[in-house]
N, C-alpha and C. Protein backbone atom coordinates (compact mmCIF):
# COMPACT_ATOMS: atom_id res chain seq x y z
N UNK A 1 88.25 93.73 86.61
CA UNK A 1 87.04 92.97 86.32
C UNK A 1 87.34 91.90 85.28
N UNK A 2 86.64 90.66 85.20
CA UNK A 2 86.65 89.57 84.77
C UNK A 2 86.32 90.24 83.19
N UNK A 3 86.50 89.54 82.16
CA UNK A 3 85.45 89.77 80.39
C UNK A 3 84.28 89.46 81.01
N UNK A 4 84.09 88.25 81.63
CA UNK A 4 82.37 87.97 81.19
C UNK A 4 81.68 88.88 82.21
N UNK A 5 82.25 89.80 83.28
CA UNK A 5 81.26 90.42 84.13
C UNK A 5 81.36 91.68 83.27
N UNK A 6 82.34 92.10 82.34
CA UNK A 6 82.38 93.12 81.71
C UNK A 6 81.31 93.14 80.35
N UNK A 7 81.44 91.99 79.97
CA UNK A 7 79.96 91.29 78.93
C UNK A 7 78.88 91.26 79.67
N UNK A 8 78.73 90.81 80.81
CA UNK A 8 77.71 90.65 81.68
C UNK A 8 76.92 92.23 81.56
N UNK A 9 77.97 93.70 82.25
CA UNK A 9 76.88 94.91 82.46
C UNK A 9 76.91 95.44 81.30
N UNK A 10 77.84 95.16 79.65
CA UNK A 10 77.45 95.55 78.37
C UNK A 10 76.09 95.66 78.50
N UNK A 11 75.83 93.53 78.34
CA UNK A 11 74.46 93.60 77.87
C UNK A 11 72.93 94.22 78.88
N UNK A 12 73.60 94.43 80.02
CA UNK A 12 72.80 94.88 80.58
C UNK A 12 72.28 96.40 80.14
N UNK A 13 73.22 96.97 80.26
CA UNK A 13 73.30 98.83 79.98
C UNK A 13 72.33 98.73 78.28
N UNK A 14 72.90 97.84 77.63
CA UNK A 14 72.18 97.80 76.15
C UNK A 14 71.00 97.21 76.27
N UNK A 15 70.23 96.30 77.17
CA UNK A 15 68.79 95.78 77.13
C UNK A 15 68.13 97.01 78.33
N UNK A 16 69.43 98.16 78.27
CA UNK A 16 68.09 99.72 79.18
C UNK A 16 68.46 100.01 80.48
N UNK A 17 69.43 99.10 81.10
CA UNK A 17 69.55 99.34 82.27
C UNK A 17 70.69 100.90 82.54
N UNK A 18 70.19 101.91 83.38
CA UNK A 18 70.39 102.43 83.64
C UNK A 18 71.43 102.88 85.14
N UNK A 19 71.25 102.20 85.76
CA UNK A 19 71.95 102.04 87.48
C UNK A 19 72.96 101.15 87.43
N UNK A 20 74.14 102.00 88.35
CA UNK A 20 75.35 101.11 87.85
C UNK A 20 74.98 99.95 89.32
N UNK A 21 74.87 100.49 90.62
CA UNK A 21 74.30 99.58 91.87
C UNK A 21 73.70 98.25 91.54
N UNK A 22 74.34 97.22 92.55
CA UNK A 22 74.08 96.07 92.37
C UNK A 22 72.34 95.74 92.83
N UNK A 23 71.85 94.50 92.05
CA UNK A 23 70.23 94.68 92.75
C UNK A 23 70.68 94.33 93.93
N UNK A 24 69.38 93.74 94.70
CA UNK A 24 68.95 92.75 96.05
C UNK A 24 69.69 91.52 95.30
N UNK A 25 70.02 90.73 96.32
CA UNK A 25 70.69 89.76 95.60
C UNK A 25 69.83 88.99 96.30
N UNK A 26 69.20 87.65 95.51
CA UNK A 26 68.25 86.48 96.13
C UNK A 26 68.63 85.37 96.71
N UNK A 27 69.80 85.76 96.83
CA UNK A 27 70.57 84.91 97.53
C UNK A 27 70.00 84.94 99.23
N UNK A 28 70.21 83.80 100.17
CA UNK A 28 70.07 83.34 101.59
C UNK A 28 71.33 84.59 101.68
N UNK A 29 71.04 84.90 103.36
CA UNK A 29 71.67 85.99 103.82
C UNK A 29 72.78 84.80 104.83
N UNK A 30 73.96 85.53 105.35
CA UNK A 30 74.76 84.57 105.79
C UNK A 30 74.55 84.95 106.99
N UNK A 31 74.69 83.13 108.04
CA UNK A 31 73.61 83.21 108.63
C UNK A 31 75.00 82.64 110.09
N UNK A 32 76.01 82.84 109.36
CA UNK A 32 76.97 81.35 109.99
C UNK A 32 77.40 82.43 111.30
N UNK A 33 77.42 83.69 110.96
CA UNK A 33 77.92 84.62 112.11
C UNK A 33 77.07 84.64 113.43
N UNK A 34 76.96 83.85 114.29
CA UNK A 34 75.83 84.09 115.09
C UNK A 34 76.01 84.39 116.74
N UNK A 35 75.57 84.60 117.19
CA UNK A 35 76.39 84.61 119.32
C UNK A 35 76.28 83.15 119.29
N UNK A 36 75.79 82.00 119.08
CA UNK A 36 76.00 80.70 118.91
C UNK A 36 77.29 80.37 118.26
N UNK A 37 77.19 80.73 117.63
CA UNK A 37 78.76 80.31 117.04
C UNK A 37 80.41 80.87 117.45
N UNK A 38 79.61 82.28 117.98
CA UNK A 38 80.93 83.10 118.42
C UNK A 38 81.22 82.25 119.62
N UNK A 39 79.88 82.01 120.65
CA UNK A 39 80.31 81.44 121.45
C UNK A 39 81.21 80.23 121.45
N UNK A 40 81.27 78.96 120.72
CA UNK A 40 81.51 77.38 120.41
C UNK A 40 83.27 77.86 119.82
N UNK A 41 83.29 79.11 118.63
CA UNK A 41 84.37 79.25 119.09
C UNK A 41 85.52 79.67 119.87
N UNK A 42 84.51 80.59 120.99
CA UNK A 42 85.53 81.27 121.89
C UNK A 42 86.02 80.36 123.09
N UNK A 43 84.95 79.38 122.98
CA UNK A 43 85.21 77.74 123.75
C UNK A 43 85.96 77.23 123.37
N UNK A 44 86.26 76.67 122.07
CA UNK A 44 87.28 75.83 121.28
C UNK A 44 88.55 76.00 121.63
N UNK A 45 88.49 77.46 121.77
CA UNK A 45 90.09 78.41 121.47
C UNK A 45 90.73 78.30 123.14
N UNK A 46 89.63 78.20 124.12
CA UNK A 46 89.48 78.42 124.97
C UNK A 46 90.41 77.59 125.75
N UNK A 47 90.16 76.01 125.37
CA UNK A 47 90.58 74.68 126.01
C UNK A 47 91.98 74.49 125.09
N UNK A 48 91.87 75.09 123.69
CA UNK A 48 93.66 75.08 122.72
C UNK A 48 93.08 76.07 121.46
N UNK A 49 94.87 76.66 122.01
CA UNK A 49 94.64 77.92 121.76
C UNK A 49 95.74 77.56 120.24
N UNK A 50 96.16 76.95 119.69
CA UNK A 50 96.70 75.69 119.09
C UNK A 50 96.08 75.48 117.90
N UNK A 51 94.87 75.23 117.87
CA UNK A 51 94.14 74.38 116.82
C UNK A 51 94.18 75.78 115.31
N UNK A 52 94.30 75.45 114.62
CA UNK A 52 94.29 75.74 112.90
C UNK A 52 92.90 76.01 113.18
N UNK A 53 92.47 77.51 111.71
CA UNK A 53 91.25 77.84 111.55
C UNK A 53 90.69 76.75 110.88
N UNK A 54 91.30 75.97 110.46
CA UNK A 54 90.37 74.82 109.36
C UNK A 54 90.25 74.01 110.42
N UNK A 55 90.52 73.73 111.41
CA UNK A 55 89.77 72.68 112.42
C UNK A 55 88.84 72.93 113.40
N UNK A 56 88.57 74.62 113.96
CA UNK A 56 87.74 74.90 114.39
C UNK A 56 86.58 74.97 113.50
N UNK A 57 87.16 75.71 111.88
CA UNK A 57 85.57 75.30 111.29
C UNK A 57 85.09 74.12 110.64
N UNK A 58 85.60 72.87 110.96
CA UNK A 58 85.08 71.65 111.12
C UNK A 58 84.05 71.59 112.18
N UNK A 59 85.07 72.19 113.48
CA UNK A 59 84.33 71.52 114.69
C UNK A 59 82.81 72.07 114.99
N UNK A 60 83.19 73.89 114.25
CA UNK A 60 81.79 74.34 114.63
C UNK A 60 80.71 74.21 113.12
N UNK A 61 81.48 73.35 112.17
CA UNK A 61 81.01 73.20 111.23
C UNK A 61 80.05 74.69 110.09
N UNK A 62 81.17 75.48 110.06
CA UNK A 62 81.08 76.78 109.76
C UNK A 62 82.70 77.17 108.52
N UNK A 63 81.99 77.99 107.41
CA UNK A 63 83.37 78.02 106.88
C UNK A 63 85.05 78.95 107.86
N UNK A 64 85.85 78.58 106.96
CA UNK A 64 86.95 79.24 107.77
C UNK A 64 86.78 80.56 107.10
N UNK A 65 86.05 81.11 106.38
CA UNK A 65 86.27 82.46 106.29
C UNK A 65 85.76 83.28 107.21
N UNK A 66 84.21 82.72 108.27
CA UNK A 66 83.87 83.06 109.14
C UNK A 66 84.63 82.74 110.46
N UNK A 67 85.43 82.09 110.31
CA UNK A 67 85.73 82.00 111.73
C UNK A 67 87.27 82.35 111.74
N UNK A 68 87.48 82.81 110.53
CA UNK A 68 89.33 83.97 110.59
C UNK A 68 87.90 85.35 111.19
N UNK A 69 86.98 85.45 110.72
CA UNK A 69 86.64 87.00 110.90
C UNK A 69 86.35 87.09 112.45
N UNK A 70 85.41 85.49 113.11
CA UNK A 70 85.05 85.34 114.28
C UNK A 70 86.25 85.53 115.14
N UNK A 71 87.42 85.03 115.01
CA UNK A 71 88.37 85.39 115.56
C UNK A 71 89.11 86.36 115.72
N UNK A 72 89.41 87.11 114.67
CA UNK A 72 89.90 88.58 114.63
C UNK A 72 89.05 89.78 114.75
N UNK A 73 87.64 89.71 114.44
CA UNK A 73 86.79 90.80 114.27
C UNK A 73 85.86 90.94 116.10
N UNK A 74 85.30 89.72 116.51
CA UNK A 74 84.55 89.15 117.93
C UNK A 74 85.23 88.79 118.49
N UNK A 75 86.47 88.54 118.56
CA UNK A 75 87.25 88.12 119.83
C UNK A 75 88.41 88.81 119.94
N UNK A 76 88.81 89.38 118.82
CA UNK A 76 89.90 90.69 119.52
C UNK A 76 91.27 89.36 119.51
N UNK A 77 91.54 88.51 118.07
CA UNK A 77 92.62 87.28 117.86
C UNK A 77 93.27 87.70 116.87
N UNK A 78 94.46 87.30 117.21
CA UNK A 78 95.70 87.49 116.03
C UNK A 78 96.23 86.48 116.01
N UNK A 79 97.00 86.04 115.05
CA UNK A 79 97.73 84.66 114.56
C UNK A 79 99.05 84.92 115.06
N UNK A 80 99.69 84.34 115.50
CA UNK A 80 101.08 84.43 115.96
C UNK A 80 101.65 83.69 115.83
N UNK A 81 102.73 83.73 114.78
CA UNK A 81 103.38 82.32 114.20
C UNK A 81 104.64 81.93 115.45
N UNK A 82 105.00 80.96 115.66
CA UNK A 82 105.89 80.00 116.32
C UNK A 82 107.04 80.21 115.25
N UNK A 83 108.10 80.65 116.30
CA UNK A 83 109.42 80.48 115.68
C UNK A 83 109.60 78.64 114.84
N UNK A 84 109.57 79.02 113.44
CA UNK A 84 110.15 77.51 112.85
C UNK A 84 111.64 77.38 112.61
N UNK A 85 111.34 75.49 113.21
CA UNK A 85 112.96 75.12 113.07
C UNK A 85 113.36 74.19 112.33
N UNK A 86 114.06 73.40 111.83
CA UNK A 86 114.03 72.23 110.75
C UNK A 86 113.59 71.12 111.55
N UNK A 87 113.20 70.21 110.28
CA UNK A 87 112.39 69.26 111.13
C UNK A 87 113.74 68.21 111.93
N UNK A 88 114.45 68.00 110.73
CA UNK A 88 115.89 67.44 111.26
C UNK A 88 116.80 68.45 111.15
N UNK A 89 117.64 67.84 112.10
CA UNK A 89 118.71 68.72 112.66
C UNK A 89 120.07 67.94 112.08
N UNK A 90 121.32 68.77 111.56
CA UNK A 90 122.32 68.08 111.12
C UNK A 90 123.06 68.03 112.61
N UNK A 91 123.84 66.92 112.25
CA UNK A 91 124.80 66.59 113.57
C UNK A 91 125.62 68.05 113.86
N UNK A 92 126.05 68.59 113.65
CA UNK A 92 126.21 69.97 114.03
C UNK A 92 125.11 71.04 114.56
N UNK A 93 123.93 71.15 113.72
CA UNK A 93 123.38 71.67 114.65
C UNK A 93 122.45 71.33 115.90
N UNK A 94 122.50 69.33 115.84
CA UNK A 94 122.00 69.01 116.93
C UNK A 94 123.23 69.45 118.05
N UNK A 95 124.63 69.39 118.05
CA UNK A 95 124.99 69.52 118.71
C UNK A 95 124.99 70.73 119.45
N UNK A 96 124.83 71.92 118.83
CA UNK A 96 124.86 73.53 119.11
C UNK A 96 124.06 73.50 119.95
N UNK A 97 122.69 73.02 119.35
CA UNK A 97 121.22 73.10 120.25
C UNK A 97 121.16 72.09 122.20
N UNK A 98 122.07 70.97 121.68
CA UNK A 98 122.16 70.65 123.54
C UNK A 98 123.26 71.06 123.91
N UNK A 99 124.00 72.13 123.48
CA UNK A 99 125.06 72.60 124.12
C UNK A 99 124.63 74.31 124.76
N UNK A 100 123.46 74.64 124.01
CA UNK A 100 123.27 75.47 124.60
C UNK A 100 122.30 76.11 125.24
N UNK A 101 121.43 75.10 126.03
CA UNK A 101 120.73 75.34 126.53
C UNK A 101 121.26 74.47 128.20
């Protein structure tokens, strides 16, 4: 825990509070998870399968924290990284590479 959330339930417990449980929070409920949205991204992914979570949640204009969950949690998605290779190749290993394929 942070000091000031640790200052934060001091002064709480000392102005009486009794319950360690967080209240209702008055906060807007999050709203971004929706079958509208699952849908737009299971479309996105659909036509490129390619695109970065930060560009689908541009497109569906939704954060990327919802739409790593939309993807892994509602669509049953895993990230699968692409073998990386250098961007340049030294003359040796350009040569290896058209020699052996």
């Amino acid at each position: 825990m942070k000091k000031t959330a640790v200052y934060k339930w001091v002064k709480r417990f000392s102005e009486g509070r009794e319950s360690v449980n967080d209240e209702e929070s008055s906060g807007r409920p999050a709203t971004s998870k929706t079958e509208e949205n699952i849908a737009k991204v299971r479309q996105i992914v659909r036509v490129n399968r390619r695109l970065t979570v930060r560009s689908i949640a541009e497109q569906v204009n939704i954060d990327r924290e919802t739409v790593r969950k939309i993807l892994t949690e509602d669509l049953d998605m895993r990230k699968v990284c692409a073998k990386l290779v250098p961007k340049d190749f030294t003359e040796k290993q350009n040569q290896r590479r058209v020699f052996s394929h």
